[in-house]
N, C-alpha and C. Protein backbone atom coordinates (compact mmCIF):
# COMPACT_ATOMS: atom_id res chain seq x y z
N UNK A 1 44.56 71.02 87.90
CA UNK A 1 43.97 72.35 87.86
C UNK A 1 44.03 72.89 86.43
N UNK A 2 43.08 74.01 86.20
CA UNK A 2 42.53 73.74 84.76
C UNK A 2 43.20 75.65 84.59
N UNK A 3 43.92 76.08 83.73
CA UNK A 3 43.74 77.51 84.00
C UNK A 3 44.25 77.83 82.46
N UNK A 4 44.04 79.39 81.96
CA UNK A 4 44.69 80.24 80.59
C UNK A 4 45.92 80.83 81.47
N UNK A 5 46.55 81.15 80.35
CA UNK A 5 47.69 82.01 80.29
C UNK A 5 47.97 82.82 78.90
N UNK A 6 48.43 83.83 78.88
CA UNK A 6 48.67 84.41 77.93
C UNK A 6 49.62 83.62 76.53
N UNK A 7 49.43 83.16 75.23
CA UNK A 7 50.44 83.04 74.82
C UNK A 7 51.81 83.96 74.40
N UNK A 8 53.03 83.20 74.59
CA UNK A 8 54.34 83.79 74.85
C UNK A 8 55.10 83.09 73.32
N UNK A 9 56.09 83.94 73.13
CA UNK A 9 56.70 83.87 72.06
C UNK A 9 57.29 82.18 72.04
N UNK A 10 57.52 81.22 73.62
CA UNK A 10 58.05 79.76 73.34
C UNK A 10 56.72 78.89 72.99
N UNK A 11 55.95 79.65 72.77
CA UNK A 11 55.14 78.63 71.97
C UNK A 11 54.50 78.32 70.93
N UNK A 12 55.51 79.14 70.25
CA UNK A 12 55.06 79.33 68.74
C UNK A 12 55.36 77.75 68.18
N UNK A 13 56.46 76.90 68.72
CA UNK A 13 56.44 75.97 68.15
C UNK A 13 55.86 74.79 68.25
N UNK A 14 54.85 74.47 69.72
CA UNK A 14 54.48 73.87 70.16
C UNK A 14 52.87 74.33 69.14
N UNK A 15 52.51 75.51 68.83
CA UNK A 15 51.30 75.56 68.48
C UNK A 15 51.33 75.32 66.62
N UNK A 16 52.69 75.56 66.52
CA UNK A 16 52.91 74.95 64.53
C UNK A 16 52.80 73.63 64.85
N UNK A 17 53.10 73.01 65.99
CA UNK A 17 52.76 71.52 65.70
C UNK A 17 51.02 71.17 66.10
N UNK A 18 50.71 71.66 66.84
CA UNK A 18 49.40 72.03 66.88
C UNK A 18 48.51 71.89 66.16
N UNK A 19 48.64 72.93 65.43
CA UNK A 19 48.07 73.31 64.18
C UNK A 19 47.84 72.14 63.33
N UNK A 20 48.57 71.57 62.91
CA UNK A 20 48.91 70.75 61.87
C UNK A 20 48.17 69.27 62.11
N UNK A 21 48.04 69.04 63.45
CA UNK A 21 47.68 67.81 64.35
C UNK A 21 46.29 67.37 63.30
N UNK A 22 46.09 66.02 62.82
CA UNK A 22 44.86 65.93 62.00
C UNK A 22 43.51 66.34 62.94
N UNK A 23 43.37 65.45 64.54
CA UNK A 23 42.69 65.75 65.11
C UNK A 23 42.36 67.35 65.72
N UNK A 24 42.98 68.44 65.07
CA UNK A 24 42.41 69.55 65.49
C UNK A 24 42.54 70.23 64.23
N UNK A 25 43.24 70.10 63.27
CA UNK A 25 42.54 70.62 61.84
C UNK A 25 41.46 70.44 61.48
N UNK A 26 40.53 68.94 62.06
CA UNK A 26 39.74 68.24 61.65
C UNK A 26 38.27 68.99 61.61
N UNK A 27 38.82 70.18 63.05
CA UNK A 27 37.46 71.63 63.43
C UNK A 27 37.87 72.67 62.88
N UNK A 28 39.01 72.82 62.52
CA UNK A 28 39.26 74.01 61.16
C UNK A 28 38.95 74.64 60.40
N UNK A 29 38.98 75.99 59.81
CA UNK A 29 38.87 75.82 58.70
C UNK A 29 39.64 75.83 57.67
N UNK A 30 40.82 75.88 58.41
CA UNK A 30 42.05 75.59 57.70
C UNK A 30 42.54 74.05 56.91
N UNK A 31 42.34 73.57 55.63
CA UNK A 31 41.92 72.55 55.02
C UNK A 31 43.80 71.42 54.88
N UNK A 32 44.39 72.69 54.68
CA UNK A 32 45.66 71.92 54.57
C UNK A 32 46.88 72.07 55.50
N UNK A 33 48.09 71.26 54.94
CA UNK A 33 48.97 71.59 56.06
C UNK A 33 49.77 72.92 56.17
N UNK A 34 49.75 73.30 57.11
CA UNK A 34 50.39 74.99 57.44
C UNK A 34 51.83 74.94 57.57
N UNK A 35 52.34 75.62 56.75
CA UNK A 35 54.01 75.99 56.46
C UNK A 35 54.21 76.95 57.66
N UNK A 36 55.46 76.46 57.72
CA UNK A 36 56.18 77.32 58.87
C UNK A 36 55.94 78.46 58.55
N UNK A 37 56.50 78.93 57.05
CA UNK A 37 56.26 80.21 56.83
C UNK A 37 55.06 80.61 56.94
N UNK A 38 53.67 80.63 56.96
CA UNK A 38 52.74 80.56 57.05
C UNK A 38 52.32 80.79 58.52
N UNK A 39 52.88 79.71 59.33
CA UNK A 39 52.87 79.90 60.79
C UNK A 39 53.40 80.81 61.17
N UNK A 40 54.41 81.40 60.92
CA UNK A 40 55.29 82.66 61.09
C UNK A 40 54.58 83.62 60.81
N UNK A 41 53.88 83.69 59.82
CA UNK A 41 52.89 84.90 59.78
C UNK A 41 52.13 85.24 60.45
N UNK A 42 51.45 83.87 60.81
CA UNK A 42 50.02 84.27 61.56
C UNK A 42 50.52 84.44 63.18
N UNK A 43 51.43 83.66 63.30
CA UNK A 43 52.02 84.21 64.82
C UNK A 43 52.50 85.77 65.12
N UNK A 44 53.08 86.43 64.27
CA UNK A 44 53.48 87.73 64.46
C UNK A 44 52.64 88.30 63.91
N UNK A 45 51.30 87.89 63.68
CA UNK A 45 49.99 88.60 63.60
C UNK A 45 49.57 88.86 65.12
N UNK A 46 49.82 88.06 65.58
CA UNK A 46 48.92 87.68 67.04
C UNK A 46 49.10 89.25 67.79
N UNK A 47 50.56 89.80 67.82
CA UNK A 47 51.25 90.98 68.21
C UNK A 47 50.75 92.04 67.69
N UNK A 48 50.47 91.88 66.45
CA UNK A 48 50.20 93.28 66.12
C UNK A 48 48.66 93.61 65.79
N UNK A 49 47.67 92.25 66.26
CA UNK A 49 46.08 92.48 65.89
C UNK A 49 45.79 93.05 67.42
N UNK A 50 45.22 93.86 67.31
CA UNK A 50 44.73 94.26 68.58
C UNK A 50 42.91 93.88 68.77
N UNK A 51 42.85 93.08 67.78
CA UNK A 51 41.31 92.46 67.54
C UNK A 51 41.62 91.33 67.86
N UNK A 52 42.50 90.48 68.46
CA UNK A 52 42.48 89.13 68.77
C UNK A 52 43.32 89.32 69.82
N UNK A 53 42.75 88.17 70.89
CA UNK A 53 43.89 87.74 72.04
C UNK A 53 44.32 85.93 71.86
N UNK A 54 45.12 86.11 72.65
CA UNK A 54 45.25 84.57 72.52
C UNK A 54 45.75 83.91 73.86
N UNK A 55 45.17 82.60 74.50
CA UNK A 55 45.62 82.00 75.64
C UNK A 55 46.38 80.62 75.38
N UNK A 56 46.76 80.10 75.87
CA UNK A 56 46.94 78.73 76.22
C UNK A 56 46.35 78.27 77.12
N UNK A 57 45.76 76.51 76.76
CA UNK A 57 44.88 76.19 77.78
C UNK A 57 46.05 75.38 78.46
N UNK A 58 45.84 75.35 80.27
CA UNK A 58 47.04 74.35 81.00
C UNK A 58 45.82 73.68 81.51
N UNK A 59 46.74 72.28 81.99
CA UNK A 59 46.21 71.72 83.01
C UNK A 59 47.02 70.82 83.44
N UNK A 60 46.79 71.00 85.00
CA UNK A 60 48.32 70.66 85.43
C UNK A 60 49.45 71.10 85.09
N UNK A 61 49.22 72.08 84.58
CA UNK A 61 50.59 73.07 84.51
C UNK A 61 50.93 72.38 82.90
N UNK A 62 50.57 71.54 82.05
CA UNK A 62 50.96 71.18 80.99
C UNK A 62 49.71 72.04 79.83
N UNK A 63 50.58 72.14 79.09
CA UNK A 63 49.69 72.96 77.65
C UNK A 63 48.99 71.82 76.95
N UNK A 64 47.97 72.40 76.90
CA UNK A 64 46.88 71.14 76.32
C UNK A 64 45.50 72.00 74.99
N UNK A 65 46.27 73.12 74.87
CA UNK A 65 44.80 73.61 73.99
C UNK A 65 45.23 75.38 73.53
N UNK A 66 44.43 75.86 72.65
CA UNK A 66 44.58 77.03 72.72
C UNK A 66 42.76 77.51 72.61
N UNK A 67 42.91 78.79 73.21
CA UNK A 67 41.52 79.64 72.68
C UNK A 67 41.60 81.12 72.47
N UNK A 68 41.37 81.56 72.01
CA UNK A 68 41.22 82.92 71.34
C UNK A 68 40.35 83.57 71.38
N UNK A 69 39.77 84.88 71.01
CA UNK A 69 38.30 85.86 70.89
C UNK A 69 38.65 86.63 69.72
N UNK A 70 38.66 86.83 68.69
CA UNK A 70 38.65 87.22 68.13
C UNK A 70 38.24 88.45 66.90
N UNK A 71 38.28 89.42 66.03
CA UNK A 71 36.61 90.26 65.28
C UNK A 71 36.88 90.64 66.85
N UNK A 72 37.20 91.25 67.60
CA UNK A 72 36.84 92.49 68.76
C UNK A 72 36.36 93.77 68.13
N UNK A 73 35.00 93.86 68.34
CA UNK A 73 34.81 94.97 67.69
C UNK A 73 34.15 96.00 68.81
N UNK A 74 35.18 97.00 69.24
CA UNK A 74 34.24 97.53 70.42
C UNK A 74 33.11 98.44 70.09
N UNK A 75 32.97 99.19 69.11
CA UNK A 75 31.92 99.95 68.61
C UNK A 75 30.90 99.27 69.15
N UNK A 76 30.72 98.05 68.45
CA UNK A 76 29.39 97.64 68.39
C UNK A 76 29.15 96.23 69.89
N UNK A 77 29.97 96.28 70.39
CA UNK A 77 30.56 95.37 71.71
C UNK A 77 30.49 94.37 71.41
N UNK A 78 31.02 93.30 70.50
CA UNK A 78 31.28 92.25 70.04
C UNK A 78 32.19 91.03 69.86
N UNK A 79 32.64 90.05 69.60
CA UNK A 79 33.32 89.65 69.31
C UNK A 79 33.14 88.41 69.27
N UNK A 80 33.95 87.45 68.22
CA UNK A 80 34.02 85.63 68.35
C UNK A 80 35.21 85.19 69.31
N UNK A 81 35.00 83.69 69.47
CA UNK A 81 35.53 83.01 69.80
C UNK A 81 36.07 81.81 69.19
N UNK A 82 37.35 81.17 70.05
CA UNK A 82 36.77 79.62 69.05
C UNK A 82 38.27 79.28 70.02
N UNK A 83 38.35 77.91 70.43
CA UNK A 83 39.48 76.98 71.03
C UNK A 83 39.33 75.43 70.79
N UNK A 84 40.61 74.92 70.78
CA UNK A 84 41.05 73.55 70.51
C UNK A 84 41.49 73.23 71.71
N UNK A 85 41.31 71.65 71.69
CA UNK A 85 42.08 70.96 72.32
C UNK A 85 43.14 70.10 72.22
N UNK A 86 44.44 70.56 71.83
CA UNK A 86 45.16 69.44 71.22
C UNK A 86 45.55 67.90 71.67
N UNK A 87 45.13 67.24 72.81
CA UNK A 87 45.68 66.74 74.00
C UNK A 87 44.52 65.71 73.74
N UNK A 88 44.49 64.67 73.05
CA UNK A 88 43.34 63.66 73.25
C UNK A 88 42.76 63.42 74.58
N UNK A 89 43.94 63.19 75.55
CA UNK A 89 44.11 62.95 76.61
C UNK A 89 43.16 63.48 77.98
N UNK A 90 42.43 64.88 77.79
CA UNK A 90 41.86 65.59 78.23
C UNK A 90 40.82 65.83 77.70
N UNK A 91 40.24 65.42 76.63
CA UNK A 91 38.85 65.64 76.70
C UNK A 91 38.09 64.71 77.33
N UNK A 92 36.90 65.52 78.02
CA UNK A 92 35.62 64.60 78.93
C UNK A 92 36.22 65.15 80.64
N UNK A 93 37.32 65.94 80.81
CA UNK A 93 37.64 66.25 82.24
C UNK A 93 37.04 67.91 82.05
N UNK A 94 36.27 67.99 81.82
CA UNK A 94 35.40 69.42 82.37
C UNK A 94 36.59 70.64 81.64
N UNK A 95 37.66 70.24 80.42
CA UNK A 95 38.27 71.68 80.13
C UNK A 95 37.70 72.48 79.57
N UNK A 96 36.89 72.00 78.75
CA UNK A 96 35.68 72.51 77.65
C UNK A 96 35.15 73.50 78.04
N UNK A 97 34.58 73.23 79.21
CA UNK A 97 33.16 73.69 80.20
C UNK A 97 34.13 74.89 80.90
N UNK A 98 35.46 74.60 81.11
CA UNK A 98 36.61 75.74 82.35
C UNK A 98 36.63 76.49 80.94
N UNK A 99 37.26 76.13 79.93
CA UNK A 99 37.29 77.36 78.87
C UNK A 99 36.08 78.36 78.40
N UNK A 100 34.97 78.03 78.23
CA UNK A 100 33.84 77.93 77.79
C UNK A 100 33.28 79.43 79.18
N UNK A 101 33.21 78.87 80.26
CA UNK A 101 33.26 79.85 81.24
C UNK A 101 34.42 80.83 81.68
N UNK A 102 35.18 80.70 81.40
CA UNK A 102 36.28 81.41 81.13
C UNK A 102 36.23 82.13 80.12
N UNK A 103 36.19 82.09 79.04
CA UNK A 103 35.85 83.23 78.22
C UNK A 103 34.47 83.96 78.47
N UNK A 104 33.25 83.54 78.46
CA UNK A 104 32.37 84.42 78.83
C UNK A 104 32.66 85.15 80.10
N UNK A 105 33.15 84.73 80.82
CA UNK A 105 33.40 86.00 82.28
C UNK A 105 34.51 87.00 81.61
N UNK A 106 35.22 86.42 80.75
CA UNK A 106 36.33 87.59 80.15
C UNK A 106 35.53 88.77 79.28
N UNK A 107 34.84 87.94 78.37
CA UNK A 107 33.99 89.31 77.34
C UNK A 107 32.98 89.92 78.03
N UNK A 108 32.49 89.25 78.95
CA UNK A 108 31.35 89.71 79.57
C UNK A 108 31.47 90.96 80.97
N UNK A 109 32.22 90.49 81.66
CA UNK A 109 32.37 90.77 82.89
C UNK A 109 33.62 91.76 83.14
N UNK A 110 34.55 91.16 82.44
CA UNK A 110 36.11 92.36 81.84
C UNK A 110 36.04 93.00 81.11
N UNK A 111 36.10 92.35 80.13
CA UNK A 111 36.02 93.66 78.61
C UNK A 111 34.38 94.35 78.55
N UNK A 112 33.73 93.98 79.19
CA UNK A 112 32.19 94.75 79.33
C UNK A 112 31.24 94.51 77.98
N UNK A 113 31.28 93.45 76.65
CA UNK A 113 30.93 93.76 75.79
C UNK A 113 29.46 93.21 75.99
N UNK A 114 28.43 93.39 74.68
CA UNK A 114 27.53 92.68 74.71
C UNK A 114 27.71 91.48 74.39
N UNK A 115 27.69 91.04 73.26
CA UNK A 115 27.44 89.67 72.50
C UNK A 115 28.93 88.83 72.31
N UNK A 116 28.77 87.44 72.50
CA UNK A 116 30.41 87.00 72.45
C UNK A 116 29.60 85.84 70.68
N UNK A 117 29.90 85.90 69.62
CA UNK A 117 29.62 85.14 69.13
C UNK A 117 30.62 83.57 68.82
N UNK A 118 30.43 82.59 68.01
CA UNK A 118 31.14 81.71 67.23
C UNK A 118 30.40 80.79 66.26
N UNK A 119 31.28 80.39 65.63
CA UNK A 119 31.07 79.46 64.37
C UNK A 119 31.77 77.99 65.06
N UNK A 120 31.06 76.91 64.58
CA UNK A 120 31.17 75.38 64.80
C UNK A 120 30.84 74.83 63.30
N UNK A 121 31.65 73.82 63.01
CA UNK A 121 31.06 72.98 61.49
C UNK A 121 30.19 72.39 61.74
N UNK A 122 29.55 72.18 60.97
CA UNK A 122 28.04 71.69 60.91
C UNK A 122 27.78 69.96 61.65
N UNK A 123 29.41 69.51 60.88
CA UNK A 123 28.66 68.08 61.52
C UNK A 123 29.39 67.97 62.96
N UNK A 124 29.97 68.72 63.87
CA UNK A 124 30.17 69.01 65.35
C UNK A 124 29.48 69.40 66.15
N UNK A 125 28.21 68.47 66.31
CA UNK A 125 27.38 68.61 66.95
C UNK A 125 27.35 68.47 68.86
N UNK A 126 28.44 67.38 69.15
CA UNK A 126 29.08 67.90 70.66
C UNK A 126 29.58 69.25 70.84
N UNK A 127 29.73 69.93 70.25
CA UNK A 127 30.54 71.66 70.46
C UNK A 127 29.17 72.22 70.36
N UNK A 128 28.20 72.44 69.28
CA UNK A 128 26.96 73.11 69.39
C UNK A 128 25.95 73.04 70.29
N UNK A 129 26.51 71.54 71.14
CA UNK A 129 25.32 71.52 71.89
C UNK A 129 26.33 71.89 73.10
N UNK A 130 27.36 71.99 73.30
CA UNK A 130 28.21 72.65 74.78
C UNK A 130 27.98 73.81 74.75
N UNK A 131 27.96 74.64 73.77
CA UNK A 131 27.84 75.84 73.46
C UNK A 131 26.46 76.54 74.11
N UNK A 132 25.15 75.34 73.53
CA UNK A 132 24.00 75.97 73.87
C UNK A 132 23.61 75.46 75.55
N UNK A 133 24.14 74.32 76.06
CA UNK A 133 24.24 74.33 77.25
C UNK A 133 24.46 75.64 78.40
N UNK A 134 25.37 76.46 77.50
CA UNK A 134 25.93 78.05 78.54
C UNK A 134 24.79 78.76 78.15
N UNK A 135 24.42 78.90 77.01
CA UNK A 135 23.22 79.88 77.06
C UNK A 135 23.37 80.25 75.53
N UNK A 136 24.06 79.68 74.86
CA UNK A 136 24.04 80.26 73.24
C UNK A 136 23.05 79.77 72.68
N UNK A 137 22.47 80.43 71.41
CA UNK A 137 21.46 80.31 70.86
C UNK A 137 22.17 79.92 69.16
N UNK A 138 21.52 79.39 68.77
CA UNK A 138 21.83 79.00 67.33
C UNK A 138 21.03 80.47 66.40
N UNK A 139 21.57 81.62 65.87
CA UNK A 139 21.65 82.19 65.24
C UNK A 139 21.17 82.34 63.71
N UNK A 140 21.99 80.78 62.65
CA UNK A 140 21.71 80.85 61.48
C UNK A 140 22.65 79.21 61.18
N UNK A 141 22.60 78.63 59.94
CA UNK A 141 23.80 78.30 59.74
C UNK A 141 23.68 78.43 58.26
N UNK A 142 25.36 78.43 57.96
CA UNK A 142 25.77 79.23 56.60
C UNK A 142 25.92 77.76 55.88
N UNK A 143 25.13 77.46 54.82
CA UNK A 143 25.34 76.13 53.99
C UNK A 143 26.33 76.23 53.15
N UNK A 144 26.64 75.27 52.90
CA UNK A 144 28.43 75.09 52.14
C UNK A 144 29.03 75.97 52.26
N UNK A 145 29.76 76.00 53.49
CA UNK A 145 30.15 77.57 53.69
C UNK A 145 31.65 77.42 53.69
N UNK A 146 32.04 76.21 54.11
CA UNK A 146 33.68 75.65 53.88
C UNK A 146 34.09 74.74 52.79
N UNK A 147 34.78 74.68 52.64
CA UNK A 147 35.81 73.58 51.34
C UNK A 147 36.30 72.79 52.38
N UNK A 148 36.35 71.54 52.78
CA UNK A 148 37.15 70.82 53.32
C UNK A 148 37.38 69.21 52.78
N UNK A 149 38.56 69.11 52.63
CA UNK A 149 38.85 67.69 52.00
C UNK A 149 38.02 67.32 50.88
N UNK A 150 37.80 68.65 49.76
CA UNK A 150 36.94 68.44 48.20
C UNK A 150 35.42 68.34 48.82
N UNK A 151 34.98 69.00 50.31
CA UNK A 151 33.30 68.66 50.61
C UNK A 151 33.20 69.86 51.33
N UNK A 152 32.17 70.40 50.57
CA UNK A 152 31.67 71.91 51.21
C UNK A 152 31.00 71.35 52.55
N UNK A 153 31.02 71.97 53.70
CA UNK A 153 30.57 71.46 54.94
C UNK A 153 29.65 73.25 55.42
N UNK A 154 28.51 73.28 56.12
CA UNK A 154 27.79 74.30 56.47
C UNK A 154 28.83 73.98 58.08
N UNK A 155 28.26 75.10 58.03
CA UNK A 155 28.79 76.27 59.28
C UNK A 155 27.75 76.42 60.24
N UNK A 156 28.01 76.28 61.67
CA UNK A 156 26.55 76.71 62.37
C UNK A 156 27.21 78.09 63.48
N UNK A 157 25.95 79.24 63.07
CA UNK A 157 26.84 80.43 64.32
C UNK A 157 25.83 79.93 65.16
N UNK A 158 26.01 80.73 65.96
CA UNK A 158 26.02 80.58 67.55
C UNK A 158 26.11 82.20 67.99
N UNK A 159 25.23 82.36 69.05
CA UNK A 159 25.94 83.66 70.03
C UNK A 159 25.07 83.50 71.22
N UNK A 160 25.64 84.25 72.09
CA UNK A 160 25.02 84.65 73.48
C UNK A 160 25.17 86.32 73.61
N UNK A 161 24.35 86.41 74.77
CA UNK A 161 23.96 88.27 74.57
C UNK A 161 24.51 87.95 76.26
N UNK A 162 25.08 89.58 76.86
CA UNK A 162 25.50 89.90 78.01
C UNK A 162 24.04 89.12 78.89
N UNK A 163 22.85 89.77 78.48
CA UNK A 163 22.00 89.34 79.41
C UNK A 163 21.40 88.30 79.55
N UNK A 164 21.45 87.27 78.62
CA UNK A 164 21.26 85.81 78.07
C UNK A 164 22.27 85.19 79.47
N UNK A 165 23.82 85.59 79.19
CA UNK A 165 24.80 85.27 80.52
C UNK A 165 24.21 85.52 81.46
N UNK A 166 23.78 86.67 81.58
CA UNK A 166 23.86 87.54 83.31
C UNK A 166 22.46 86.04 83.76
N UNK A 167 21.51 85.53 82.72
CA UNK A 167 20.36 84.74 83.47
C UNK A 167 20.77 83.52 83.71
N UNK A 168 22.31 83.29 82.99
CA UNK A 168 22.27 81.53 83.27
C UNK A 168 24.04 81.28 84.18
N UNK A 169 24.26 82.57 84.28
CA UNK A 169 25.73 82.53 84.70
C UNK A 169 25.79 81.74 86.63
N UNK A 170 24.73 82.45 87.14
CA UNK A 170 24.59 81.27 88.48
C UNK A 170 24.76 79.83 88.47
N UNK A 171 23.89 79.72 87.12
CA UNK A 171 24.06 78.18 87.37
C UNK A 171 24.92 77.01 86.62
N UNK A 172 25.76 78.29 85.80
CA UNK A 172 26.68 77.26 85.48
C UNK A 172 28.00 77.41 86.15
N UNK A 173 28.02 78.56 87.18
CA UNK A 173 29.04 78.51 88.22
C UNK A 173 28.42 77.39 89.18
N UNK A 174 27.51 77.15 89.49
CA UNK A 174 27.02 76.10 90.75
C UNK A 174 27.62 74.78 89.75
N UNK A 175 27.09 74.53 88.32
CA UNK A 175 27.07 73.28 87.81
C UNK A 175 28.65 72.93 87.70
N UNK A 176 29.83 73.89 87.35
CA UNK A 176 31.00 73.53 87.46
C UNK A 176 31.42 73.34 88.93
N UNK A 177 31.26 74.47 89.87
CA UNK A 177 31.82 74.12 91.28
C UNK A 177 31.58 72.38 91.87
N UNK A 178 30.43 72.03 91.30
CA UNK A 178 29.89 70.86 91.66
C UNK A 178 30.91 69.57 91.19
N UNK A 179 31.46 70.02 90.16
CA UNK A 179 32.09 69.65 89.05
C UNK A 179 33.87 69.31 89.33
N UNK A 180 33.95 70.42 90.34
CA UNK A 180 35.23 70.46 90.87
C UNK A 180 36.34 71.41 90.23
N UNK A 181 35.47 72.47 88.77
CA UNK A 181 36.15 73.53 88.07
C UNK A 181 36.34 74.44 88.54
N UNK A 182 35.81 75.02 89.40
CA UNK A 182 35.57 76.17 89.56
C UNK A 182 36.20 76.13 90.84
């Protein structure tokens, strides 16, 4: 079983190792390795941003990922997204697709906003196209927009609008139930 939970202060260390993992820096844009101290920061950021939440992804009751929303901007009803999977082990079992719908019913349906946006690197083209599978639209993309490993890499946004969801949200509840996610 596939579910979020809030992150809690025992997993600050499980997510510094996380972090650091080549295979999930690799969607980053974080280029190098992250100091504890560093990690320490951005963790007791988490507490005091009231523009970001943060989950842990389980499955089977084991931690396998994190995702976030981030830029909450209620004025204008907004906000990004973006989640990893740290867990080789689990990708291709539908977590993608449980997170993926899981956050849009959160911004959409809970927090009431319009638009949920995100950013993907350019050459992650399995994430841009999961993305546009739910109903996101490719937006723009920002050319050399990162430094990574001495190679500027473009950026592709992405967003979906409340009512973009409200037309495709049936059927990607039918396409997961089918699926065995939901």
């Amino acid at each position: 079983m596939i579910s979020l939970r809030r992150i809690q202060a025992e997993d600050k260390e499980t997510l510094f190792y996380w972090r650091n993992l080549p295979e999930v820096a690799r969607y980053m844009y974080t280029d190098h390795v992250i100091t504890m101290e560093e990690h320490e920061r951005w963790f007791a950021g988490i507490a005091s941003d009231s523009s970001r939440e943060y989950w842990i992804i389980t499955l089977d009751r084991e931690a396998v990922g994190l995702v976030n929303i981030y830029g909450l901007d209620r004025h204008n009803q907004r906000c990004y997204w973006a989640f990893y999977l740290a867990s080789p082990k689990v990708r291709g079992r539908g977590v993608g697709s449980f997170v993926e719908y899981s956050i849009l019913h959160y911004v959409f349906d809970t927090l009431g906003l319009n638009k949920l946006c995100c950013e993907v690197l350019g050459f992650n083209e399995p994430v841009v196209n999961m993305h546009k599978s739910f109903g996101f639209v490719q937006e723009g993309v920002y050319r050399q927009h990162i430094l990574k490993s001495g190679e500027f890499m473009d950026v592709v946004a992405l967003a979906i609008l409340k009512t973009d969801w409200q037309e495709r949200q049936a059927e990607v509840e039918e396409k997961l139930r089918a699926k065995g996610l939901l």
